[in-house]
N, C-alpha and C. Protein backbone atom coordinates (compact mmCIF):
# COMPACT_ATOMS: atom_id res chain seq x y z
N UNK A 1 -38.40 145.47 359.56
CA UNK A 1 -37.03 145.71 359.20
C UNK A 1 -36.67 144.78 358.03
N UNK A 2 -35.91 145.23 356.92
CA UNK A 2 -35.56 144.71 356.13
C UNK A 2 -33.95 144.28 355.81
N UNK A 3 -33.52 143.20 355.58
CA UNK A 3 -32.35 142.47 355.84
C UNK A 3 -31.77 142.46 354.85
N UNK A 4 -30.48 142.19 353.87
CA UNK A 4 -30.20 140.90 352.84
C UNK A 4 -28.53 140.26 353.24
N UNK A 5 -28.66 138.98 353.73
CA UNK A 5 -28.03 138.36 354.22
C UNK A 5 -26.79 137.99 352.92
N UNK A 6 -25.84 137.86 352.69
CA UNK A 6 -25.33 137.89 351.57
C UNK A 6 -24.03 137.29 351.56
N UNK A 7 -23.41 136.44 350.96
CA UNK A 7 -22.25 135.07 350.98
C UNK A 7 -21.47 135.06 349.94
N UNK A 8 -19.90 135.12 349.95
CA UNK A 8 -19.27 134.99 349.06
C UNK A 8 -18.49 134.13 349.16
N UNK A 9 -18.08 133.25 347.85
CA UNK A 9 -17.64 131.90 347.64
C UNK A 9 -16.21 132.57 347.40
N UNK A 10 -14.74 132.19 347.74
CA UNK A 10 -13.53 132.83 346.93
C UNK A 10 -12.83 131.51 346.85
N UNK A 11 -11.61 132.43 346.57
CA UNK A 11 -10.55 131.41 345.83
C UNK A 11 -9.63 131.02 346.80
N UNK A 12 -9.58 131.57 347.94
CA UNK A 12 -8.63 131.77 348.96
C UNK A 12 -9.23 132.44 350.53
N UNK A 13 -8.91 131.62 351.52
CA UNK A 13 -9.10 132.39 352.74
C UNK A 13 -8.81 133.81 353.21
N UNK A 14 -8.02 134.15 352.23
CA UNK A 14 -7.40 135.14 352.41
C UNK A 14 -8.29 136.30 351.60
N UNK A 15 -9.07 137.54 351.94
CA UNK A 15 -9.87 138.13 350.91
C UNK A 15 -8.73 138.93 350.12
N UNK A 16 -7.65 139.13 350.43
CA UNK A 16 -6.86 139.94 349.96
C UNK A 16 -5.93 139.60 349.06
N UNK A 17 -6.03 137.86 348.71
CA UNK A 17 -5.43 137.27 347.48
C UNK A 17 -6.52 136.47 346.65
N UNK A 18 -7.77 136.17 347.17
CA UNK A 18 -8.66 135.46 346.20
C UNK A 18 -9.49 136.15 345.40
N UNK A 19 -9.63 135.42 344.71
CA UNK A 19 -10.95 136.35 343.71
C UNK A 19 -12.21 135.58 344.46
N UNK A 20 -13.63 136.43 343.61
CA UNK A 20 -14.77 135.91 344.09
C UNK A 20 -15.07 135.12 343.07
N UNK A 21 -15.74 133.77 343.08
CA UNK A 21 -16.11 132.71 342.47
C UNK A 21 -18.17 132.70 342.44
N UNK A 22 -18.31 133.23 343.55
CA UNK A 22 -19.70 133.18 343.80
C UNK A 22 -20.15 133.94 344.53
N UNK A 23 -21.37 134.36 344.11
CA UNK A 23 -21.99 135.70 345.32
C UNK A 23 -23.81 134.67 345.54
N UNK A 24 -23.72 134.97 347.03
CA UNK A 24 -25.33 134.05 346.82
C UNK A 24 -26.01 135.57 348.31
N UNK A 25 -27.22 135.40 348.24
CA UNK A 25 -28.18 136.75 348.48
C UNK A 25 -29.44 135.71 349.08
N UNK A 26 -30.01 136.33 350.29
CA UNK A 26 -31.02 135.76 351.36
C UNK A 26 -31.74 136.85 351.23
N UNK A 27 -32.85 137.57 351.61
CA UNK A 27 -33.76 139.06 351.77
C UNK A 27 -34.45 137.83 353.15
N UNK A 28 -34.42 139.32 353.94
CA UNK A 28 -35.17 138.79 355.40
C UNK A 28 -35.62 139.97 355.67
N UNK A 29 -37.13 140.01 355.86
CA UNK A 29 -38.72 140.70 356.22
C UNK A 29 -39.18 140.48 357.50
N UNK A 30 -38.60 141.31 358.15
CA UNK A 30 -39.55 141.78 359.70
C UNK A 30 -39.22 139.76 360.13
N UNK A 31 -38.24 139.23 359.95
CA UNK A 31 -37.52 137.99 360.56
C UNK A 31 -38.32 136.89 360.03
N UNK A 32 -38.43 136.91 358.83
CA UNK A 32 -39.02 136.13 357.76
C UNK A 32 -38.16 136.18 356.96
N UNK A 33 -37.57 134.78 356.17
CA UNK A 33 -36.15 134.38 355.27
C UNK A 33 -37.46 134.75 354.23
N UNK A 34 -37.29 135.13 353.06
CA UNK A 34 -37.89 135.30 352.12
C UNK A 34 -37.49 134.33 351.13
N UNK A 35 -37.46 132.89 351.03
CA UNK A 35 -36.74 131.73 350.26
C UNK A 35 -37.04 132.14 348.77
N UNK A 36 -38.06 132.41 348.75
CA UNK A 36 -38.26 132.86 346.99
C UNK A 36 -37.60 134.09 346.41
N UNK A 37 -37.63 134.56 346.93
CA UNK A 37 -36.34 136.06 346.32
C UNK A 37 -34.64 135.56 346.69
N UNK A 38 -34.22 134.84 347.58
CA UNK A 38 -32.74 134.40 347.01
C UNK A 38 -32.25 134.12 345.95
N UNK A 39 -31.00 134.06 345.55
CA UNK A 39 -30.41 134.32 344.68
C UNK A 39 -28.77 133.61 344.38
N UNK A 40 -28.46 133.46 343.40
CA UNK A 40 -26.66 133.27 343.68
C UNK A 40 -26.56 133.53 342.08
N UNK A 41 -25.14 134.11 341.94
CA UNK A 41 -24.56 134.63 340.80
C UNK A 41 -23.24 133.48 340.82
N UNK A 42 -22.99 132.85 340.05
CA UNK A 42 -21.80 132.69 339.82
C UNK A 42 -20.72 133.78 338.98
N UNK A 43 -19.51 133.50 339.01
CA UNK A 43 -18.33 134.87 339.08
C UNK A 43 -17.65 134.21 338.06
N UNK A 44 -17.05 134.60 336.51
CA UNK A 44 -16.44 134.22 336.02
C UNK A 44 -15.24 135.12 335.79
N UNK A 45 -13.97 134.71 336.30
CA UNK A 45 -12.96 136.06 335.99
C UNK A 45 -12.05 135.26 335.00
N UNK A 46 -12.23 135.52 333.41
CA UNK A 46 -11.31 135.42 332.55
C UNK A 46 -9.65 135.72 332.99
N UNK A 47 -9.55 136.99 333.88
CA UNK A 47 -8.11 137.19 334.42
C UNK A 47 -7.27 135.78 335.49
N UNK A 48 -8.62 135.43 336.16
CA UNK A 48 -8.18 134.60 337.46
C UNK A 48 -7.52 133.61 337.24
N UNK A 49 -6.42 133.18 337.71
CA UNK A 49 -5.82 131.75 337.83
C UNK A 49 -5.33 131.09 338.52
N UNK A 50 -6.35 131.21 339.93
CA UNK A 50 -6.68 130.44 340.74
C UNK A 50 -7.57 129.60 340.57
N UNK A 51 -7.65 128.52 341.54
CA UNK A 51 -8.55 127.46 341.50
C UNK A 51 -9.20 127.18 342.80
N UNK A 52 -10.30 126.74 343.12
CA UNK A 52 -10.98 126.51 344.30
C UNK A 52 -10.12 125.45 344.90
N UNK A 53 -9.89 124.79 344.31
CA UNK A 53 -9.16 123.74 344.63
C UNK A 53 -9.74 122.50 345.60
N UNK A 54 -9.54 121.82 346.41
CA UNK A 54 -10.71 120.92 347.51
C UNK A 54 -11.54 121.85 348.40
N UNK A 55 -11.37 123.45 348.31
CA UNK A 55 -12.56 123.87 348.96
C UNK A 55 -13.60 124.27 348.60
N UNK A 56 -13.85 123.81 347.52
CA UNK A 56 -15.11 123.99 346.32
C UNK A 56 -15.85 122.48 346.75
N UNK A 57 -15.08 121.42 346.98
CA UNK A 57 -16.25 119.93 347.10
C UNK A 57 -17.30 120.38 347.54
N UNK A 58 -17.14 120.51 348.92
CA UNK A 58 -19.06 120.35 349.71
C UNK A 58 -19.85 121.32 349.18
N UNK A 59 -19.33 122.66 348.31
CA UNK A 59 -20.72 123.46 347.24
C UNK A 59 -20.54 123.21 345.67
N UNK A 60 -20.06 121.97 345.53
CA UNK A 60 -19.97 121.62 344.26
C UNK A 60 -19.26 122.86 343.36
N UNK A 61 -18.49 123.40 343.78
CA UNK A 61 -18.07 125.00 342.98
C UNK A 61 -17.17 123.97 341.59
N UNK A 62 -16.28 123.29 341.64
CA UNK A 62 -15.43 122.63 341.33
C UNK A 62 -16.13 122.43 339.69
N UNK A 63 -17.16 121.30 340.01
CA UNK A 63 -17.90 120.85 338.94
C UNK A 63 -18.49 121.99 337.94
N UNK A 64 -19.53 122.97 338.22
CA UNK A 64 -19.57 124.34 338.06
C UNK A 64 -19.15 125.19 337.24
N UNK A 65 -17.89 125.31 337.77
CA UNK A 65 -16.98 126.58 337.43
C UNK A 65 -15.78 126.38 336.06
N UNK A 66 -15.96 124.84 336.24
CA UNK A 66 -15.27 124.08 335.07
C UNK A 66 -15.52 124.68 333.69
């Protein structure tokens, strides 16, 4: 069976007012993490003007996205 486990970083708890800041991607094989095919995109929205604000510290989004 083939998996892809998949995580999004936003701007807000709320999915229905934040934007996405980050998309990150796992692939899992018959229950094998496949560490070498993960992935993460960072999200740049020229429109957005929000900020992560202190919930960016512990994934460094803050520093980053600057």
């Amino acid at each position: 069976m083939r998996l892809l486990a998949v995580d999004m970083e936003t701007t807000s708890l709320d999915p229905r007012n934040g934007s996405i800041v980050a998309i990150g991607w796992v692939p899992v094989e018959n229950g094998v993490i496949m560490v070498v095919s993960a992935g993460y995109q960072l999200v740049y929205d020229v429109q957005a003007q929000e900020s992560v604000g202190d919930s960016g510290t512990p994934h460094t989004m803050q520093r980053v996205m600057r």
